[in-house]
C-alpha atoms as a PDB file:
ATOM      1  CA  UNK A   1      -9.164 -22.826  -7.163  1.00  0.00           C
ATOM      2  CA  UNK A   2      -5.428 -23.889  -7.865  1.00  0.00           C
ATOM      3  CA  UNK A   3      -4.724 -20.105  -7.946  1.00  0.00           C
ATOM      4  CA  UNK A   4      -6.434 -19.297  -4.608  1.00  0.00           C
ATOM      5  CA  UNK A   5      -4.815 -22.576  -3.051  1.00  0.00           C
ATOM      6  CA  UNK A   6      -1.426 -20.678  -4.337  1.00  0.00           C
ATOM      7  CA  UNK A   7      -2.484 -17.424  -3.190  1.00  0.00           C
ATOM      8  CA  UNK A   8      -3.507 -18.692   0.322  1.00  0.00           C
ATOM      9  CA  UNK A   9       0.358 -19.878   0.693  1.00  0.00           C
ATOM     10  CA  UNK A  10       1.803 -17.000  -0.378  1.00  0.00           C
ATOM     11  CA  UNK A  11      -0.226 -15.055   2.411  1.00  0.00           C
ATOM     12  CA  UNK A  12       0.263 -17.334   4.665  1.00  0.00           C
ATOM     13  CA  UNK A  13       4.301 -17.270   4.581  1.00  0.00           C
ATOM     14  CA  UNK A  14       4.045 -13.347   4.246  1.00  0.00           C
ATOM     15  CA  UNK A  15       2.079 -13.691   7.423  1.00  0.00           C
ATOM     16  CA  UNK A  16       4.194 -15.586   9.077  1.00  0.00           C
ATOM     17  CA  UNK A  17       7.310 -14.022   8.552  1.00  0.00           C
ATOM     18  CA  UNK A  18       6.240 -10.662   8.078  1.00  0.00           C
ATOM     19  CA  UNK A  19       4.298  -9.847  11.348  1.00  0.00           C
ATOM     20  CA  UNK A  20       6.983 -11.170  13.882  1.00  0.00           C
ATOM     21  CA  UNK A  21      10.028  -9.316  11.727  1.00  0.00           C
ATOM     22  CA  UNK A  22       7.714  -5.813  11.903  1.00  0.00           C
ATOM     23  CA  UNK A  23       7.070  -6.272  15.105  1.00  0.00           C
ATOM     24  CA  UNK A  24      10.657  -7.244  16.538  1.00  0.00           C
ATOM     25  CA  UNK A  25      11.779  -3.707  14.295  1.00  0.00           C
ATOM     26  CA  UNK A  26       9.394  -1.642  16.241  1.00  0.00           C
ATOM     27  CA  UNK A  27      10.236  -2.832  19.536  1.00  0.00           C
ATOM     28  CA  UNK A  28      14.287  -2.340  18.665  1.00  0.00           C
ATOM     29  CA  UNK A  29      13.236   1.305  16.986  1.00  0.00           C
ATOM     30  CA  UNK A  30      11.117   2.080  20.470  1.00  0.00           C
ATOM     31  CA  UNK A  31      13.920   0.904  22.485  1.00  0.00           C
ATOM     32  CA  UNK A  32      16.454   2.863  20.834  1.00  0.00           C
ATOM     33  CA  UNK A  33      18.393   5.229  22.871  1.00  0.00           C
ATOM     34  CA  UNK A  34      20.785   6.599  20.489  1.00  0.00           C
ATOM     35  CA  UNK A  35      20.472  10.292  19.892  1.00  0.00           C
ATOM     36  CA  UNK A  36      22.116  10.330  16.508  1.00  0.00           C
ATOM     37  CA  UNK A  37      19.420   7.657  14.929  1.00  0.00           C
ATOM     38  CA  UNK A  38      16.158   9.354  16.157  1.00  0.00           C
ATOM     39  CA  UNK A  39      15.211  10.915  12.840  1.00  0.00           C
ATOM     40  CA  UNK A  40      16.214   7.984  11.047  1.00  0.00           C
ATOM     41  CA  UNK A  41      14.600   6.194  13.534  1.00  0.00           C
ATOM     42  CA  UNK A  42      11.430   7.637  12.796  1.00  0.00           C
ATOM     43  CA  UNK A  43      11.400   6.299   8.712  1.00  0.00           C
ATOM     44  CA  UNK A  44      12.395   3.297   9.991  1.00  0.00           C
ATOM     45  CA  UNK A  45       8.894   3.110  11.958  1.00  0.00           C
ATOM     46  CA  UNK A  46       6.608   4.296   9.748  1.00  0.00           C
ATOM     47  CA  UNK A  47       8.228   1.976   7.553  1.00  0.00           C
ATOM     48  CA  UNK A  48       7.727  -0.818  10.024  1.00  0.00           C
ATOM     49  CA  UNK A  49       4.075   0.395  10.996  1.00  0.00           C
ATOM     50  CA  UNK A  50       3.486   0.681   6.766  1.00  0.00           C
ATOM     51  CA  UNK A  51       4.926  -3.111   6.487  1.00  0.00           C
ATOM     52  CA  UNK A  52       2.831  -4.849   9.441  1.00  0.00           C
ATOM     53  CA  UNK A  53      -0.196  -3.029   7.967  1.00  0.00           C
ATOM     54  CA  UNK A  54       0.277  -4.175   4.572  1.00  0.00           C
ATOM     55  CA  UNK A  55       0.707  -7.654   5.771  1.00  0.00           C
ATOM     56  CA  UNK A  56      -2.651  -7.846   7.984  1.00  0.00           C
ATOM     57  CA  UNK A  57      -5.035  -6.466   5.400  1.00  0.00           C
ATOM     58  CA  UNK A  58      -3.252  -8.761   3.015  1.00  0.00           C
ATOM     59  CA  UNK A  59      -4.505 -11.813   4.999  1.00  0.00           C
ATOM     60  CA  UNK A  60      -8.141 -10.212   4.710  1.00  0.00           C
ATOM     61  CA  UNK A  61      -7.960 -10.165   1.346  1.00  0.00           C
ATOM     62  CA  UNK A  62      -7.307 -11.667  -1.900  1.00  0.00           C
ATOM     63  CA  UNK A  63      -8.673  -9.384  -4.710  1.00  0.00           C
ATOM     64  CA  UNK A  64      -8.468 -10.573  -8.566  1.00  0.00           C
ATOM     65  CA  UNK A  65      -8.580  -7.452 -10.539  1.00  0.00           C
ATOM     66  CA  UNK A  66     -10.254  -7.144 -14.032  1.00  0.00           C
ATOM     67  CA  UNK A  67     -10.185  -3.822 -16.256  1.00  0.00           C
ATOM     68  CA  UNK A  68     -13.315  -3.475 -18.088  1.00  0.00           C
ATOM     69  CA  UNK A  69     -12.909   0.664 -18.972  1.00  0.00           C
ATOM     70  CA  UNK A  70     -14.085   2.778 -17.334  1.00  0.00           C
ATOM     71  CA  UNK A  71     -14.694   0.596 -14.610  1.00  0.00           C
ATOM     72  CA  UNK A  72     -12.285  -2.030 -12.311  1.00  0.00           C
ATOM     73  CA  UNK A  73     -13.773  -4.870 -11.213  1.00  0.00           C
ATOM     74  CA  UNK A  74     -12.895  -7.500  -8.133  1.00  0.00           C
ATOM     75  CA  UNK A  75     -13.570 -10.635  -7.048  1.00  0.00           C
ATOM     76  CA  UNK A  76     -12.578 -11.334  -3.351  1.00  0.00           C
ATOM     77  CA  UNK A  77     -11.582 -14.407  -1.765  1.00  0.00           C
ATOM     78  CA  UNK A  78     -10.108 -14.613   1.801  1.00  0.00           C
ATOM     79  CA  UNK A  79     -11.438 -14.144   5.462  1.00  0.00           C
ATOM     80  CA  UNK A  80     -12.833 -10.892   4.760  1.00  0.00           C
ATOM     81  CA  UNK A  81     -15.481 -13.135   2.514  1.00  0.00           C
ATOM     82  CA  UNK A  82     -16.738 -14.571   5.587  1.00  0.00           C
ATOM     83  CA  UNK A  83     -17.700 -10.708   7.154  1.00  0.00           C
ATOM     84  CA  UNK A  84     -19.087  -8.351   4.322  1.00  0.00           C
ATOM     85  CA  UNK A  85     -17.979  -7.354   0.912  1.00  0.00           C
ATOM     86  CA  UNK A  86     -17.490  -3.379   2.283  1.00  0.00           C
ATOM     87  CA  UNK A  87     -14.687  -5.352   4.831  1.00  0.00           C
ATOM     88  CA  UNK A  88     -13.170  -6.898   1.625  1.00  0.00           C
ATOM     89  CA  UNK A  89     -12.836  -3.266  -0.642  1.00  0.00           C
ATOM     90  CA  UNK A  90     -11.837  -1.644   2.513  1.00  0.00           C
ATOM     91  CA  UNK A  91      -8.616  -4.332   3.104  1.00  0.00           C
ATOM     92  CA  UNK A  92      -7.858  -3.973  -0.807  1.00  0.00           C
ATOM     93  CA  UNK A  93      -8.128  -0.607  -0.780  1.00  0.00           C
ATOM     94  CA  UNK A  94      -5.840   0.188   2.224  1.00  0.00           C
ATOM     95  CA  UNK A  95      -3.357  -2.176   1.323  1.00  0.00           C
ATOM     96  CA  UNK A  96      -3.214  -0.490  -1.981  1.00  0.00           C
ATOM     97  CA  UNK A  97      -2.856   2.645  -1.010  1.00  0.00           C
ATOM     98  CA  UNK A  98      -0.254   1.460   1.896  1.00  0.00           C
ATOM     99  CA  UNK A  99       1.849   0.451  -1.232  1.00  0.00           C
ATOM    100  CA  UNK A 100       1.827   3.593  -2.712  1.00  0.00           C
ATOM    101  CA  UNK A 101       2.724   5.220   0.546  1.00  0.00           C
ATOM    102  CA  UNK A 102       5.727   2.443   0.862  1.00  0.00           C
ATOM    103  CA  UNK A 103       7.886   3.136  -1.507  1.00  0.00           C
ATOM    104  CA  UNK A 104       8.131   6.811  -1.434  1.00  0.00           C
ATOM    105  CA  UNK A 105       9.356   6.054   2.149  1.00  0.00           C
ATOM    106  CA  UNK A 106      12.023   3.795   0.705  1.00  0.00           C
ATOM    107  CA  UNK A 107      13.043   7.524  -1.379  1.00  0.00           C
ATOM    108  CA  UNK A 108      12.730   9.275   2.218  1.00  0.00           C
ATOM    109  CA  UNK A 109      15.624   6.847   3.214  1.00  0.00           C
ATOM    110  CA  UNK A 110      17.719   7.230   0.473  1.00  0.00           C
ATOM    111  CA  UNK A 111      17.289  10.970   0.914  1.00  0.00           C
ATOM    112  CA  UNK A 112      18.390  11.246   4.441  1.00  0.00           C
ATOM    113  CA  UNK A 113      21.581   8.857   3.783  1.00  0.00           C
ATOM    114  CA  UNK A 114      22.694  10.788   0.929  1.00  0.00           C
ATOM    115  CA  UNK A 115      22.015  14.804   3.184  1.00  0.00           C
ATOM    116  CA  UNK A 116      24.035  12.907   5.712  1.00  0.00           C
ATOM    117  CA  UNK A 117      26.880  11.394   4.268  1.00  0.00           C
ATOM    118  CA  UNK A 118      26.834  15.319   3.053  1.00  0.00           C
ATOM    119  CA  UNK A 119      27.269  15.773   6.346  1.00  0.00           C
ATOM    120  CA  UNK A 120      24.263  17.831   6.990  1.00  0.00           C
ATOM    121  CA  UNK A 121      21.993  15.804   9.339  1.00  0.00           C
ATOM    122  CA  UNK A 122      18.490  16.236   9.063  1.00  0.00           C
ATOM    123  CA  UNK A 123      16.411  17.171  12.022  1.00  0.00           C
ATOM    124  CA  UNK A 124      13.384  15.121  13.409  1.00  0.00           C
ATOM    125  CA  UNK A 125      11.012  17.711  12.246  1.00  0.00           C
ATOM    126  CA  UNK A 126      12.215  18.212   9.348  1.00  0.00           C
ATOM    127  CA  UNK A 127      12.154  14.019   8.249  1.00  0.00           C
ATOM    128  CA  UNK A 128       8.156  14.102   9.690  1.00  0.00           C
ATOM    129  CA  UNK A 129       7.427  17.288   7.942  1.00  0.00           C
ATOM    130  CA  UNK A 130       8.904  15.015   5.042  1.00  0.00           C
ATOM    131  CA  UNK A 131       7.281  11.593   5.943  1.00  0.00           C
ATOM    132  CA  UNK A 132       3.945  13.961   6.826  1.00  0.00           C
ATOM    133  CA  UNK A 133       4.073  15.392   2.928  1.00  0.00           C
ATOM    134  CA  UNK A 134       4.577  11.964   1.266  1.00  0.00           C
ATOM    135  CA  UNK A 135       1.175  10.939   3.461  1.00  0.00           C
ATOM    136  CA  UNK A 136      -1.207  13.287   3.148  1.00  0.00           C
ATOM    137  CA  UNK A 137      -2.211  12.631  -0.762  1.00  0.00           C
ATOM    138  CA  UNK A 138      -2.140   9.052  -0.003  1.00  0.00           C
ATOM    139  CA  UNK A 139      -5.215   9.520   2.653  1.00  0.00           C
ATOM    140  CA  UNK A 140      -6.896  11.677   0.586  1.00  0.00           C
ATOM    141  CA  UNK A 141      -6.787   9.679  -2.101  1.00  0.00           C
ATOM    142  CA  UNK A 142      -7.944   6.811  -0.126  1.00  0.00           C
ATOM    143  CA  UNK A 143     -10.876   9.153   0.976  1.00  0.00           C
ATOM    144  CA  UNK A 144     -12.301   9.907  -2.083  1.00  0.00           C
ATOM    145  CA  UNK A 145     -11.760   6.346  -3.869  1.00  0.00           C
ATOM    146  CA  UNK A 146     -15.023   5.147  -4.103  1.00  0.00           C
ATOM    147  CA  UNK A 147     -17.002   2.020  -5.121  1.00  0.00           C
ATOM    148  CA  UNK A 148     -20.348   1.328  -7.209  1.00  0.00           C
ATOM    149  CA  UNK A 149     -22.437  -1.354  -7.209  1.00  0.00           C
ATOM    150  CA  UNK A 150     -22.141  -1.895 -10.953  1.00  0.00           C
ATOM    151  CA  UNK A 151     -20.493  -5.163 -10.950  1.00  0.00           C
ATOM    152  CA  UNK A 152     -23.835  -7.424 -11.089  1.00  0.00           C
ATOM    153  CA  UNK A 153     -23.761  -5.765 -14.829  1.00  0.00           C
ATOM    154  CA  UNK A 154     -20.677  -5.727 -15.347  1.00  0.00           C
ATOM    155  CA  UNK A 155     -19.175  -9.387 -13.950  1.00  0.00           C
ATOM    156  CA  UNK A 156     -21.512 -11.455 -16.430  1.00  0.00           C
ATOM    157  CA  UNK A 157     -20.072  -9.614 -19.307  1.00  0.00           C
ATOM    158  CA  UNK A 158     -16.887 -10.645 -18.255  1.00  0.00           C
ATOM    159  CA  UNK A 159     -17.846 -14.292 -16.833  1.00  0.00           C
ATOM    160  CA  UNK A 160     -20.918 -15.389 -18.745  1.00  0.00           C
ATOM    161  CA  UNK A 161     -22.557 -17.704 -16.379  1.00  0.00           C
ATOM    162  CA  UNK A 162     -20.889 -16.807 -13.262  1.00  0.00           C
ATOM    163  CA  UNK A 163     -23.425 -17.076 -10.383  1.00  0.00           C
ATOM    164  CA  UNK A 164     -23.262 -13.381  -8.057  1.00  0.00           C
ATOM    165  CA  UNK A 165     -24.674 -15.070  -5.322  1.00  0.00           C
ATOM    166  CA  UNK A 166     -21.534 -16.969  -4.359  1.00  0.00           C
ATOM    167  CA  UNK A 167     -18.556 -14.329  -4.871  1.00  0.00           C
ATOM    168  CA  UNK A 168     -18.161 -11.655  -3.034  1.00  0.00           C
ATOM    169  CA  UNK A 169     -17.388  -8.720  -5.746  1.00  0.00           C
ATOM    170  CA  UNK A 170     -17.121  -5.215  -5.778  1.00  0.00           C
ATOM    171  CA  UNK A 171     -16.368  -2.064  -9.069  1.00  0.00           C
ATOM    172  CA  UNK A 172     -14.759   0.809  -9.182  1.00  0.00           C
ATOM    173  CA  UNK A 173     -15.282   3.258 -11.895  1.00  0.00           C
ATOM    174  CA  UNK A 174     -12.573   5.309 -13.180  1.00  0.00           C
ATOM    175  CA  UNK A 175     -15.461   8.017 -14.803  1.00  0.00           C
ATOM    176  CA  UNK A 176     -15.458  10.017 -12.021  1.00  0.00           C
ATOM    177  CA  UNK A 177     -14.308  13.129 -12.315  1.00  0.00           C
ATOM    178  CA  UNK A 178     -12.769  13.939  -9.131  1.00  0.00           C
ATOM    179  CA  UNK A 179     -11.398   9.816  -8.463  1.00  0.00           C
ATOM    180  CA  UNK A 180      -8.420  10.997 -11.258  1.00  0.00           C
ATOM    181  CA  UNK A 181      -6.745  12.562  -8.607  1.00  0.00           C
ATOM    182  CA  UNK A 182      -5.840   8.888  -7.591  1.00  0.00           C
ATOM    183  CA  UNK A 183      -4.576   7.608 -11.331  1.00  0.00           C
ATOM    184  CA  UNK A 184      -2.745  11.139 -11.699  1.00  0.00           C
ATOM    185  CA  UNK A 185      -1.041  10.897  -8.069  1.00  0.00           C
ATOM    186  CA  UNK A 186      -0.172   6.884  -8.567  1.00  0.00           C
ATOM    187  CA  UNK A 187       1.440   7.255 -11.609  1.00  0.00           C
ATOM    188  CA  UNK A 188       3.351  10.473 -10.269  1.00  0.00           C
ATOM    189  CA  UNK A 189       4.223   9.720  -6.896  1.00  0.00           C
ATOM    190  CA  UNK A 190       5.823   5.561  -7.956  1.00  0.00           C
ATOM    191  CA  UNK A 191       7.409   7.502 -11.049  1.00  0.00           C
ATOM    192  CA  UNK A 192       9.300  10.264  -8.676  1.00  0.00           C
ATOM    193  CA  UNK A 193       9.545   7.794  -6.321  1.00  0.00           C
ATOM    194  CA  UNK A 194      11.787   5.367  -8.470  1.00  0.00           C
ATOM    195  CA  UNK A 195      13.518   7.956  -9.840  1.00  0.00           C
ATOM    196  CA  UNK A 196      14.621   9.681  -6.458  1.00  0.00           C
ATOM    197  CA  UNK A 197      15.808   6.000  -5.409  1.00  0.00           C
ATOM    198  CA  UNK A 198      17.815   5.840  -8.194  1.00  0.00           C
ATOM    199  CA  UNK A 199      19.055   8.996  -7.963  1.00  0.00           C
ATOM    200  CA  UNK A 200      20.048   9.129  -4.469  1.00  0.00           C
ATOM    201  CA  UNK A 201      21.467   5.359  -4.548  1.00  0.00           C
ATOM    202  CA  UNK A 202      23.839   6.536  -6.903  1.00  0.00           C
ATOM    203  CA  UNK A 203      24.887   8.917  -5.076  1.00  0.00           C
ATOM    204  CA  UNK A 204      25.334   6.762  -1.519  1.00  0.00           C
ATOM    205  CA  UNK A 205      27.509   4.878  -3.969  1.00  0.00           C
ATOM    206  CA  UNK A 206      29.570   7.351  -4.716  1.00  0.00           C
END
């Protein structure tokens, strides 16, 4: 309970500040009439769009996470309790995957600093064919994540005496063949991620 009560504050200051920030950035970014910060302009609102996403399904949903290989297992707490426990995975899994999809972007901004403090520009189709490269594993791999119904096994195991009937839970199991696309690209895609950042703040620095 103390760590829900917690939880539920964090949220709600996330909420409060991050909706109304997101939303004044798109409007400037729509508004925008300078020529030379249209491609930029464009990171900047997917980043925006990513952000404000985040932050909503993050009010659905607090998810406590326990590894029990193969499987992961959740317990849910939040507003998306009070609709269905398929609402709840959904709002985890999309804000998960809108993580993943975050912080490349971050790299995509570094990137198009450092090609044009080189002083070669990058064109608006050439930063979506960028941004649209970044995105597409991230949907797919948010297309073939998939849950089980395993849990009722599985959560007395790890909480002898819990009583199902009054969580809302859900498992996902790591088995699958084909769901290792999503380990294999998470692991990749924050790795080069970081390591472009790093890369390409250095040289913005320099």
């Amino acid at each position: 309970r103390a760590m829900n009560t917690i939880m539920n504050v964090i949220d709600a200051v996330i909420g409060t500040i991050g909706i109304p920030a997101n939303f004044l950035l798109l409007v400037a970014i729509l508004f925008s009439k300078d020529a030379n910060l249209k491609a930029y302009s464009l990171i900047l609102l997917n980043s925006a769009l990513t952000d404000l996403m985040e932050v909503i399904v993050e009010l659905l949903s607090i998810s406590r996470m326990m590894a029990d290989f193969p499987y992961l297992v959740y317990i849910f707490e939040g507003f998306c309790t009070h609709l269905s426990a398929s609402v709840c995975q959904r709002s985890m899994q999309i804000e998960l995957h809108l993580i993943f999809h975050s912080i490349p972007l971050i790299a995509v901004s570094f990137w198009y600093r450092n090609t044009a403090l080189s002083g070669r520009l990058p064109s608006f189709v050439h930063v979506q064919s960028v941004i649209f490269a970044i995105l597409l594993p991230t949907v797919f791999s948010t297309y073939i994540f998939t849950w089980t119904n395993d849990s009722e096994r599985v959560l007395p195991r790890l909480y002898p005496g819990i009583n199902l009937t009054q969580v809302v839970h859900g498992k996902h199991n790591l088995s699958i063949r084909y769901t290792s696309f999503n380990a294999i690209w998470g692991v990749f895609a924050l790795s080069a991620a970081y390591g472009f950042i790093f890369y390409y703040r250095h040289q913005v620095h320099a």
